[in-house]
PDB file of N, CA and C in Angstrom:
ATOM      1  N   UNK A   1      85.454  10.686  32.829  1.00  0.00           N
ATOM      2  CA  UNK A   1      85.416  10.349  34.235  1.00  0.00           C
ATOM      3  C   UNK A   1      85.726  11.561  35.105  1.00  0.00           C
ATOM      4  N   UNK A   2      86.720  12.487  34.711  1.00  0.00           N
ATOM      5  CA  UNK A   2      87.205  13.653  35.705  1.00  0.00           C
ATOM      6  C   UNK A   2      86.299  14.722  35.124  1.00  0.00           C
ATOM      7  N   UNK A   3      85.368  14.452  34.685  1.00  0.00           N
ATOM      8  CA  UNK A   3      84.153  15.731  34.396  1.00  0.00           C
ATOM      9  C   UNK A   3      82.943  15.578  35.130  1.00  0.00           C
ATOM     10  N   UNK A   4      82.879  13.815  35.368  1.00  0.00           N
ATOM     11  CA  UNK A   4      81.576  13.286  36.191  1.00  0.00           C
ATOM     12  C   UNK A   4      81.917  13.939  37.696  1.00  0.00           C
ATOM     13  N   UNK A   5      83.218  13.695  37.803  1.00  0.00           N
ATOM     14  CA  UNK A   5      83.654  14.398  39.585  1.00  0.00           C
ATOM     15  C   UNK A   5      83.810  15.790  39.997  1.00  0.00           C
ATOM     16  N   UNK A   6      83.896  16.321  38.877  1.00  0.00           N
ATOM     17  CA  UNK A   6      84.044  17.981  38.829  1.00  0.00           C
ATOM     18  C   UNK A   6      82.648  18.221  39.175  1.00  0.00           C
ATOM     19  N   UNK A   7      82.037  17.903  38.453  1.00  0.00           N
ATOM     20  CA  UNK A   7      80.241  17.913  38.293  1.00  0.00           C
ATOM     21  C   UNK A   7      79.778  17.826  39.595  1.00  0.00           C
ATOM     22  N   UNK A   8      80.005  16.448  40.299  1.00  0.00           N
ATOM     23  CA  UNK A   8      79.670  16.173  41.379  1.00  0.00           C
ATOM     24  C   UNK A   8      79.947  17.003  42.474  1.00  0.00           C
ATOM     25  N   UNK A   9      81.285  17.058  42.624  1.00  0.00           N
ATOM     26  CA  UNK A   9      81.721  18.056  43.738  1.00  0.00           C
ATOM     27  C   UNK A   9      81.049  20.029  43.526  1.00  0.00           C
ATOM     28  N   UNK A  10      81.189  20.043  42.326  1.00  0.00           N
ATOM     29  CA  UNK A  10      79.837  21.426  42.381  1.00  0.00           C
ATOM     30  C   UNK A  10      78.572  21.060  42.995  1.00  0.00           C
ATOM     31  N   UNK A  11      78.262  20.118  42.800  1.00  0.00           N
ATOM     32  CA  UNK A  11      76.867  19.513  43.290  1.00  0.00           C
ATOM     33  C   UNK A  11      76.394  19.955  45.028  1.00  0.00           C
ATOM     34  N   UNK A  12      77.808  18.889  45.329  1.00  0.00           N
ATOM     35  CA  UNK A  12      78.086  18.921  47.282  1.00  0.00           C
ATOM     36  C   UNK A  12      77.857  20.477  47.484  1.00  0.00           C
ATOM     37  N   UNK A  13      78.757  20.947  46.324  1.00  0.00           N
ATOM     38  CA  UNK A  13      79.479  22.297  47.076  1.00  0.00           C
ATOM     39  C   UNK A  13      77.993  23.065  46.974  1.00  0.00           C
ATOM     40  N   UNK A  14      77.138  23.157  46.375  1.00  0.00           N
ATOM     41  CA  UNK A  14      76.159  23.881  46.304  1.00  0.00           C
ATOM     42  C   UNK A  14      74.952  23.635  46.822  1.00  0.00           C
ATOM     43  N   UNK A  15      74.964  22.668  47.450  1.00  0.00           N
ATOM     44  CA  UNK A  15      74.272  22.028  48.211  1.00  0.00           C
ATOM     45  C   UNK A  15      74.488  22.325  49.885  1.00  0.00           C
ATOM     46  N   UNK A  16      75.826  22.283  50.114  1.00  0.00           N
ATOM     47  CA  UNK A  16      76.528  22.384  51.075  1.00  0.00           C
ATOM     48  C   UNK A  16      76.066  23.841  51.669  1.00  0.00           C
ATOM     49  N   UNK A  17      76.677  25.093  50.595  1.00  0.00           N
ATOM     50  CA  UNK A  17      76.293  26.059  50.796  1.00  0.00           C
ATOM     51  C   UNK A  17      74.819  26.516  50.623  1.00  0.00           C
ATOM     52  N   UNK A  18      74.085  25.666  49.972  1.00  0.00           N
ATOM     53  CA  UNK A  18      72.860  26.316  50.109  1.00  0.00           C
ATOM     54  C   UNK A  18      71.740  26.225  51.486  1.00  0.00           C
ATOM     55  N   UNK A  19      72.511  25.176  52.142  1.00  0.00           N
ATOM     56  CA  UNK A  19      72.304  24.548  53.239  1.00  0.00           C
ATOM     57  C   UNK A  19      72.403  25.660  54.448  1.00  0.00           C
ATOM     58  N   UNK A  20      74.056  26.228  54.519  1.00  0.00           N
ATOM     59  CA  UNK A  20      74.295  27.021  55.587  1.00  0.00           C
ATOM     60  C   UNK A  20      73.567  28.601  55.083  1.00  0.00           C
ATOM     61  N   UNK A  21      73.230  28.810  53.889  1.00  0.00           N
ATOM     62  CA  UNK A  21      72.671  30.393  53.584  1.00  0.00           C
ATOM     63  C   UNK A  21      71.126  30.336  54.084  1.00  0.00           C
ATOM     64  N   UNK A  22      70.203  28.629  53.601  1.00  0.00           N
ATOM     65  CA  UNK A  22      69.181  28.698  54.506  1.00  0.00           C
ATOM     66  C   UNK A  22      69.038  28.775  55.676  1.00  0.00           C
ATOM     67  N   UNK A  23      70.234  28.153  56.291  1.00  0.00           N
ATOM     68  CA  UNK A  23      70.261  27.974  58.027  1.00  0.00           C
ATOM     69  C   UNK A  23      70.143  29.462  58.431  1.00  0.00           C
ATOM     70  N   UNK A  24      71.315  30.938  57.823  1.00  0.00           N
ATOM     71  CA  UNK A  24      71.445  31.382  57.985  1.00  0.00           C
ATOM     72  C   UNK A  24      69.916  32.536  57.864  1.00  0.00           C
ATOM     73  N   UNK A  25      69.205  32.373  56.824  1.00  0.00           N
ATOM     74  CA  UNK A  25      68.102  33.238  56.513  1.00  0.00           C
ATOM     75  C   UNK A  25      67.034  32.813  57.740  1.00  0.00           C
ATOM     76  N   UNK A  26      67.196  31.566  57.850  1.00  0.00           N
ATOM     77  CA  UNK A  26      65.976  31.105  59.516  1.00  0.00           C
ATOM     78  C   UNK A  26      66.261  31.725  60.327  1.00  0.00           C
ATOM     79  N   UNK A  27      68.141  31.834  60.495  1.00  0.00           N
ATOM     80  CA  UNK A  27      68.160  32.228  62.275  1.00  0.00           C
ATOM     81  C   UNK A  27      68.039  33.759  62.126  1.00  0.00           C
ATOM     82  N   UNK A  28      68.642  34.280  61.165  1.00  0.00           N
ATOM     83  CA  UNK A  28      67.874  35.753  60.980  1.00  0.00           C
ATOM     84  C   UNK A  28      66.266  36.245  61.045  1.00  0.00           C
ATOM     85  N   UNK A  29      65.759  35.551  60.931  1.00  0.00           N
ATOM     86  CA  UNK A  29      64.470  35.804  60.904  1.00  0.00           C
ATOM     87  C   UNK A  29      63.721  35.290  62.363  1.00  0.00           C
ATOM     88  N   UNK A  30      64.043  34.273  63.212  1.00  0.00           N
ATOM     89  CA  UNK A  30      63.873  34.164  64.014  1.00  0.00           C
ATOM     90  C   UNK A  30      64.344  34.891  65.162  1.00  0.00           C
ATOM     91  N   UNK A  31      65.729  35.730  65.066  1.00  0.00           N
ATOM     92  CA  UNK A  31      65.847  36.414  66.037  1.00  0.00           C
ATOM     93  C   UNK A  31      65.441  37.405  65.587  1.00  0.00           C
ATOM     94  N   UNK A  32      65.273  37.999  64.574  1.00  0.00           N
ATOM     95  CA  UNK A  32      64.127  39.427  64.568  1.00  0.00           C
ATOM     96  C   UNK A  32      62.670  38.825  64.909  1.00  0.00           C
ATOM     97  N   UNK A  33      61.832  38.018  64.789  1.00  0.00           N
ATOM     98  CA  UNK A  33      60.523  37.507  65.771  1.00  0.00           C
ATOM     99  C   UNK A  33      60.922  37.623  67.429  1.00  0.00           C
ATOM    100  N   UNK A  34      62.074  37.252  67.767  1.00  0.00           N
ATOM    101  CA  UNK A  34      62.453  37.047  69.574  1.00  0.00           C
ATOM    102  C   UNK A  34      62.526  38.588  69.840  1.00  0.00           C
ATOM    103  N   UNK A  35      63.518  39.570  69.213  1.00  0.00           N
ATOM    104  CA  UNK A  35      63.686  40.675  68.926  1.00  0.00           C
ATOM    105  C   UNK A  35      61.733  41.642  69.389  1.00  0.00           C
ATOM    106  N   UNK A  36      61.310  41.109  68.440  1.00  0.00           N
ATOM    107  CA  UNK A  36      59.663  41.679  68.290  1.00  0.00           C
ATOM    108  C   UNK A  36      58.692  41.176  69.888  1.00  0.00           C
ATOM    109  N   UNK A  37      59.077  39.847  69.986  1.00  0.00           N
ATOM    110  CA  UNK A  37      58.391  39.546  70.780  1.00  0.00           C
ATOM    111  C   UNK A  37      58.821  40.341  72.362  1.00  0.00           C
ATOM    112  N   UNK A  38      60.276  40.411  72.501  1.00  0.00           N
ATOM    113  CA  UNK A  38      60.644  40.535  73.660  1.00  0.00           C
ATOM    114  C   UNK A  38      60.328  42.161  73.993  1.00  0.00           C
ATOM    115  N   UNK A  39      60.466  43.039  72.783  1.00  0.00           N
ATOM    116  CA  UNK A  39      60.287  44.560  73.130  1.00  0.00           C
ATOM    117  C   UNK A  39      58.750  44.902  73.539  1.00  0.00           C
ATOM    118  N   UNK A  40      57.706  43.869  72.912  1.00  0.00           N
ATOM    119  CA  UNK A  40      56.656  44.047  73.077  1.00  0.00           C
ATOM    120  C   UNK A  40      55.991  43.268  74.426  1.00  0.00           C
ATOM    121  N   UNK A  41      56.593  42.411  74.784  1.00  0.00           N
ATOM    122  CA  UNK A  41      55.691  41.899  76.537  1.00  0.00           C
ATOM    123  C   UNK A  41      56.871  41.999  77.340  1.00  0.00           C
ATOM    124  N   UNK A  42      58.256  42.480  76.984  1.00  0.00           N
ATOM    125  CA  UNK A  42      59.093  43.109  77.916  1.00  0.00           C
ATOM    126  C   UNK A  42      60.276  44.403  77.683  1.00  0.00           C
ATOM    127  N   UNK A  43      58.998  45.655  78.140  1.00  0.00           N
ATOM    128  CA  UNK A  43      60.055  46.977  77.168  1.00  0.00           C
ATOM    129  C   UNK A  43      60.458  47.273  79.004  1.00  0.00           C
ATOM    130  N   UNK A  44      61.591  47.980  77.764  1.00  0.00           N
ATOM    131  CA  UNK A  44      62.411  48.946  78.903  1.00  0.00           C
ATOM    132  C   UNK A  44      61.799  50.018  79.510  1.00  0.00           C
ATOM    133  N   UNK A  45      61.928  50.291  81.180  1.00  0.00           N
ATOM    134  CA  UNK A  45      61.403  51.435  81.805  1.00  0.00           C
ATOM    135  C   UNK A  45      62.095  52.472  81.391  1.00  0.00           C
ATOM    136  N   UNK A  46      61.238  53.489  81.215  1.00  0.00           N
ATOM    137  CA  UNK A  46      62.015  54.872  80.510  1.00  0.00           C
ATOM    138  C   UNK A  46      62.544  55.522  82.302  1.00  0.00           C
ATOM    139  N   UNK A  47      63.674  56.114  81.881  1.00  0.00           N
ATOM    140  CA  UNK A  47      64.494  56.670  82.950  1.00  0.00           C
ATOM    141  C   UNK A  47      63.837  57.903  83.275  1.00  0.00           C
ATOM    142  N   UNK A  48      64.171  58.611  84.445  1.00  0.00           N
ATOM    143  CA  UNK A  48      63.297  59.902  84.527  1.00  0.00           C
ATOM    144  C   UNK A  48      64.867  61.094  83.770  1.00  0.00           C
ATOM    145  N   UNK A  49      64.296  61.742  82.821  1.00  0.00           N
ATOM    146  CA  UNK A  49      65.508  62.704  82.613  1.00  0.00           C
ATOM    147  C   UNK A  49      66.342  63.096  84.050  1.00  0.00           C
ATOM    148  N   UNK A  50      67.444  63.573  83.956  1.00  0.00           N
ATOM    149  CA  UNK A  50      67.899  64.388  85.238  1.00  0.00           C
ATOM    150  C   UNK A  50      68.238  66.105  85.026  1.00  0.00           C
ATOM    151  N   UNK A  51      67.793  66.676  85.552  1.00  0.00           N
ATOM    152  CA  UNK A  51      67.456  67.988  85.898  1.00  0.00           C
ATOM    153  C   UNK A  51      69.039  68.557  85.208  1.00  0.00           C
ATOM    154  N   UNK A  52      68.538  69.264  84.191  1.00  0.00           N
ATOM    155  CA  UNK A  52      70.605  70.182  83.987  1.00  0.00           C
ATOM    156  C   UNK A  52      71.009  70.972  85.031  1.00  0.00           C
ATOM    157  N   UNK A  53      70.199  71.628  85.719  1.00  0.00           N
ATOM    158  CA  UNK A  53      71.189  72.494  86.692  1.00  0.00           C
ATOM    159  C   UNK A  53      72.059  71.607  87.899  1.00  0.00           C
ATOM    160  N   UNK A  54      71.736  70.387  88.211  1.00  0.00           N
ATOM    161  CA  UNK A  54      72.927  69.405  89.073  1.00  0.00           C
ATOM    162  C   UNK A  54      73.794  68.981  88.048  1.00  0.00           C
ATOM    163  N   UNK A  55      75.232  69.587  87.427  1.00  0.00           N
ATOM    164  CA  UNK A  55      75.973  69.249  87.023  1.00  0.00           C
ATOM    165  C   UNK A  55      77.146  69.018  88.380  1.00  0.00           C
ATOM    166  N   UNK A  56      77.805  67.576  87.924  1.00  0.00           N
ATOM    167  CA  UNK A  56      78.286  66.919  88.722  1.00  0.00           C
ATOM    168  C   UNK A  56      79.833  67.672  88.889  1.00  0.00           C
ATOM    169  N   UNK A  57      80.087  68.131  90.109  1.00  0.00           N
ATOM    170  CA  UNK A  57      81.363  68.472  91.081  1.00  0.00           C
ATOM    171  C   UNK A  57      82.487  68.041  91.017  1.00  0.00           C
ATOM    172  N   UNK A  58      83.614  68.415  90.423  1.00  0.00           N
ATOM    173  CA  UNK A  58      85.279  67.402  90.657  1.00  0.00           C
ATOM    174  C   UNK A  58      85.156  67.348  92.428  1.00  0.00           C
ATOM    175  N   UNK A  59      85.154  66.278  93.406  1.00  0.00           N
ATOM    176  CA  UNK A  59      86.092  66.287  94.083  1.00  0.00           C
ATOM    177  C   UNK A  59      87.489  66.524  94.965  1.00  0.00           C
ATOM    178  N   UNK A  60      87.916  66.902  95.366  1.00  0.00           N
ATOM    179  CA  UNK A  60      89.488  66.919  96.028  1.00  0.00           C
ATOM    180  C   UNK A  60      89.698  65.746  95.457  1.00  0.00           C
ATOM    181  N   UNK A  61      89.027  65.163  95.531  1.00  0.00           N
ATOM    182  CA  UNK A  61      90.277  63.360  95.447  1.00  0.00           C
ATOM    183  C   UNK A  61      90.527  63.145  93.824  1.00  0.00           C
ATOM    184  N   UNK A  62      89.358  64.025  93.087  1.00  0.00           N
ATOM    185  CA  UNK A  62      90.005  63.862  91.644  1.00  0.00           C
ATOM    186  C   UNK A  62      91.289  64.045  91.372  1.00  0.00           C
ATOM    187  N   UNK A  63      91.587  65.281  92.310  1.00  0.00           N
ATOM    188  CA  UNK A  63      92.485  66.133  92.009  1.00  0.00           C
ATOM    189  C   UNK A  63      93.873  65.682  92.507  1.00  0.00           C
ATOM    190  N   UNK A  64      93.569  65.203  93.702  1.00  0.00           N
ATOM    191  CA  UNK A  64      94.856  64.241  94.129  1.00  0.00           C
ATOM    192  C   UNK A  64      95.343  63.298  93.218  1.00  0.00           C
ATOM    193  N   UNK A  65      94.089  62.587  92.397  1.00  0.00           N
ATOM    194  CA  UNK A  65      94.283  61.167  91.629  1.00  0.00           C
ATOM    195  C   UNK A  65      94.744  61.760  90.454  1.00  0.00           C
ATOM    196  N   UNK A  66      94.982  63.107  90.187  1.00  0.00           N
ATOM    197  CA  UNK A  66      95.093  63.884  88.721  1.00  0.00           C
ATOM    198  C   UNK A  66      96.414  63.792  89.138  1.00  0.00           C
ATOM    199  N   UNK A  67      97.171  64.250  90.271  1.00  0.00           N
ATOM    200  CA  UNK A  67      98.525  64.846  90.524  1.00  0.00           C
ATOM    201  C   UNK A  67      99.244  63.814  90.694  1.00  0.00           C
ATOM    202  N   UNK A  68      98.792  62.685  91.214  1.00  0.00           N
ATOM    203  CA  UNK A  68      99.938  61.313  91.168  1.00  0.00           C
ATOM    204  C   UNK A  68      99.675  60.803  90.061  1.00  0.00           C
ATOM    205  N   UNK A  69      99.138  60.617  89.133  1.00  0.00           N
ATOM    206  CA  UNK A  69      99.008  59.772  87.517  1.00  0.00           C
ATOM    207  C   UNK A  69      99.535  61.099  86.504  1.00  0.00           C
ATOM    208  N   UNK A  70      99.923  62.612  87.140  1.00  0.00           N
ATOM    209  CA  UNK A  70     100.830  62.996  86.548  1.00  0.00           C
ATOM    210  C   UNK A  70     102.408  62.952  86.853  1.00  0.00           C
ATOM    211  N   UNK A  71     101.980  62.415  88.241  1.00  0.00           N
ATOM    212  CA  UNK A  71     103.478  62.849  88.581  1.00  0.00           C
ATOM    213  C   UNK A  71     104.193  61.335  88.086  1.00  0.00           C
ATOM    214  N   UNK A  72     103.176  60.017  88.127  1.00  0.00           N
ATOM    215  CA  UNK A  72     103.696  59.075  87.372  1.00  0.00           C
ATOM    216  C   UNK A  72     104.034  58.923  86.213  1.00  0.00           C
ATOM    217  N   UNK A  73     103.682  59.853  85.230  1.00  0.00           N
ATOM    218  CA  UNK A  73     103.508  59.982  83.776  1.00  0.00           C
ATOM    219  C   UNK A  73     105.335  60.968  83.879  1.00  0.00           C
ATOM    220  N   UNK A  74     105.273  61.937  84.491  1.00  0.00           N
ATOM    221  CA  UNK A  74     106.646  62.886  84.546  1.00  0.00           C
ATOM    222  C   UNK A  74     107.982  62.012  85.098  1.00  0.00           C
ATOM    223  N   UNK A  75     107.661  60.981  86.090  1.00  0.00           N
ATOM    224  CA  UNK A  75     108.412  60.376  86.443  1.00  0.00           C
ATOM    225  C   UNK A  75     109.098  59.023  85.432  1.00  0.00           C
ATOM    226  N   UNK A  76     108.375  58.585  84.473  1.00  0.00           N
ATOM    227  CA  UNK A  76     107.789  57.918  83.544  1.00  0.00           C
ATOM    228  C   UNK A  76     108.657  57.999  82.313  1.00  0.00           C
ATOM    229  N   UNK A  77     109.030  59.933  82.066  1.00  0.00           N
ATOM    230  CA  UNK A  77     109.094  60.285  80.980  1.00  0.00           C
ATOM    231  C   UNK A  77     110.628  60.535  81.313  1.00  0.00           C
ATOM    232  N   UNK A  78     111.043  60.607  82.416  1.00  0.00           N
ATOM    233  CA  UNK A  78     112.428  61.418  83.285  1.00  0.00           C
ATOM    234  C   UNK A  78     113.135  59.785  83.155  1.00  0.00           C
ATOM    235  N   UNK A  79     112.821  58.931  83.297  1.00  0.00           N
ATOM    236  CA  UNK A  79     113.440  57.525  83.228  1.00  0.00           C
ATOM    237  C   UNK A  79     114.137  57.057  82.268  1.00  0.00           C
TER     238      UNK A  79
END
């Protein structure tokens, strides 16, 4: 009798799981089709490069925002 239930419950159990590994192989495969479909009737606009010689400027105000988040950090450390 406790061999018929052992039996059985492998049964569920493999059943069970074979259940969620198919679920799992569909939705994989369906989002690589959505994947395919979407790059192909909706791709991304390519950006225009930006020129290297405009490399971007610190500010004054960086520099202010540099000197109080140090002076909070010194004040911070003095505590």
């Amino acid at each position: 009798m406790e061999t018929n239930l052992i039996v059985e419950g492998l049964k569920f159990m493999a059943l069970g799981m074979g259940t969620v590994f198919l679920f799992l192989i569909v939705l994989i495969g369906m989002m690589n089709l959505q994947a395919k479909v979407i790059t192909r009737y909706f791709p991304e606009p390519h950006a225009a490069p930006d020129s290297p010689s405009k490399a971007p400027s610190a500010p004054a105000k960086d520099n202010k925002k540099i000197a109080a988040i140090t002076a909070a950090i010194m004040h911070h450390n003095n505590v």
